[in-house]
Protein backbone atom coordinates (compact mmCIF):
# COMPACT_ATOMS: atom_id res chain seq x y z
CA UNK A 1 7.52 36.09 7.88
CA UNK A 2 9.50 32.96 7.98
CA UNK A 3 8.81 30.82 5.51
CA UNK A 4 9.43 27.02 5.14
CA UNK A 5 8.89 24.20 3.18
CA UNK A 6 7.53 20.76 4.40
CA UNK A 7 7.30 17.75 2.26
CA UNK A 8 5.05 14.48 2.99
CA UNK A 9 5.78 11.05 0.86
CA UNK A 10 4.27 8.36 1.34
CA UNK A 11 1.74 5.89 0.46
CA UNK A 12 -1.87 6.99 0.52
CA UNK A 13 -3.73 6.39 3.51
CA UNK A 14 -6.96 8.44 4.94
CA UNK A 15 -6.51 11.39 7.26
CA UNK A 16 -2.67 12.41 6.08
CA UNK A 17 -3.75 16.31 5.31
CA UNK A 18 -5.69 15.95 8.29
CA UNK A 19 -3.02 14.99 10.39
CA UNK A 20 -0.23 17.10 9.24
CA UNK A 21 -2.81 20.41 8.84
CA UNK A 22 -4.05 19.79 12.88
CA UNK A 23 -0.91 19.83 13.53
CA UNK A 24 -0.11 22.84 11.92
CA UNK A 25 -2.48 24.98 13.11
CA UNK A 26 -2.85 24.33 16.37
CA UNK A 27 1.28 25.42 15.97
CA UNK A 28 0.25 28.72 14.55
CA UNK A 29 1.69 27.60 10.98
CA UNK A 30 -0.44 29.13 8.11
CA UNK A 31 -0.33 27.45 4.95
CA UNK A 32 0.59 29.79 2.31
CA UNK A 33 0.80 27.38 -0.86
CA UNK A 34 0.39 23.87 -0.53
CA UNK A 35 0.09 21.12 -3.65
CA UNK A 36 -0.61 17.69 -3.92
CA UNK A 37 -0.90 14.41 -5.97
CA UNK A 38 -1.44 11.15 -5.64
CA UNK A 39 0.20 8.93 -8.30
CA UNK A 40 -0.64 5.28 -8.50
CA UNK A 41 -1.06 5.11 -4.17
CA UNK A 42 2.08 6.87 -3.44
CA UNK A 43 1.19 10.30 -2.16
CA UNK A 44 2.99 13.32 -2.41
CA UNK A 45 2.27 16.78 -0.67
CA UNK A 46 4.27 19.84 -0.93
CA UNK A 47 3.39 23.01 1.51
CA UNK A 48 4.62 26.60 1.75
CA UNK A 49 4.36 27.89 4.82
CA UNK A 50 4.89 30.80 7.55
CA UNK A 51 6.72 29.85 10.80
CA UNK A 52 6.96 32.92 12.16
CA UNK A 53 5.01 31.99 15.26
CA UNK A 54 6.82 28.93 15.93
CA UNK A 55 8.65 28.14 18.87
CA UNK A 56 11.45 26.70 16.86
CA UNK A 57 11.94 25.50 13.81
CA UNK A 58 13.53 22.34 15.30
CA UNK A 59 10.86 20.48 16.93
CA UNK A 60 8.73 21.67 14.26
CA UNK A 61 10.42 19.79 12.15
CA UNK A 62 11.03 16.82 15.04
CA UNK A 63 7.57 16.56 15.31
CA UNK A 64 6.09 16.80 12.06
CA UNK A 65 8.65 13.74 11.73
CA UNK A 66 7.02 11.60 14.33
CA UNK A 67 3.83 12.55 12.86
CA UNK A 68 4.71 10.83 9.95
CA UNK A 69 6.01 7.56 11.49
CA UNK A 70 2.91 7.56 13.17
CA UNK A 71 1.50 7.13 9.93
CA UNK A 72 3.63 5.94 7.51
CA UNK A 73 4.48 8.55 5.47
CA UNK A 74 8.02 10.55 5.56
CA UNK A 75 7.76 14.75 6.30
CA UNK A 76 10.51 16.78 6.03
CA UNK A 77 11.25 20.60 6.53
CA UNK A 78 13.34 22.58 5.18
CA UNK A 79 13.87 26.40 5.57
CA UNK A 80 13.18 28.45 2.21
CA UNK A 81 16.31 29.81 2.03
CA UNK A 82 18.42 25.85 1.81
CA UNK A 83 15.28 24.69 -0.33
CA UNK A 84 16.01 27.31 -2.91
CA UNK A 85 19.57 27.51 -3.15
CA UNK A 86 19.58 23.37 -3.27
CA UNK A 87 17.31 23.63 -5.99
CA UNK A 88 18.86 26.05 -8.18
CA UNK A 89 20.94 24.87 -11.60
């Protein structure tokens, strides 16, 4: 299992989880954890997820990011490994 995270900020619109989870799965990505808030029309979404069946992580990540120019928001991956070792004190 190869497991990565992917961020989405932005503000709210309709159809954002619906965009980004399409995407996913029709890219073999399973959603392991995913959390989300909205905080006065900003949106924020964080997702654990598997790769493992992904072509590469790089236009994963390339087109998630189109994805969210498309519409409006900013998505960003990042493989567990960086995420955790950025985020430790």
């Amino acid at each position: 299992m190869k497991r990565t995270i992917i961020t989405v900020v932005g503000k709210d619109t309709v159809g954002i989880i619906a965009k980004v989870c399409t995407y996913l799965a029709g890219n073999g990505v399973n959603i392991l954890d995913i959390s989300q808030t909205i905080v006065q029309g900003f949106f924020n979404m964080m997702m654990v997820v598997d790769t493992g069946k992904v072509k590469s992580f790089e236009s994963l990540a390339s087109e998630l990011e189109q994805i969210g120019e498309e519409i409006g928001v900013v998505i960003k991956c990042q493989h567990e490994e960086i995420f955790d070792r950025m985020h430790r004190i």
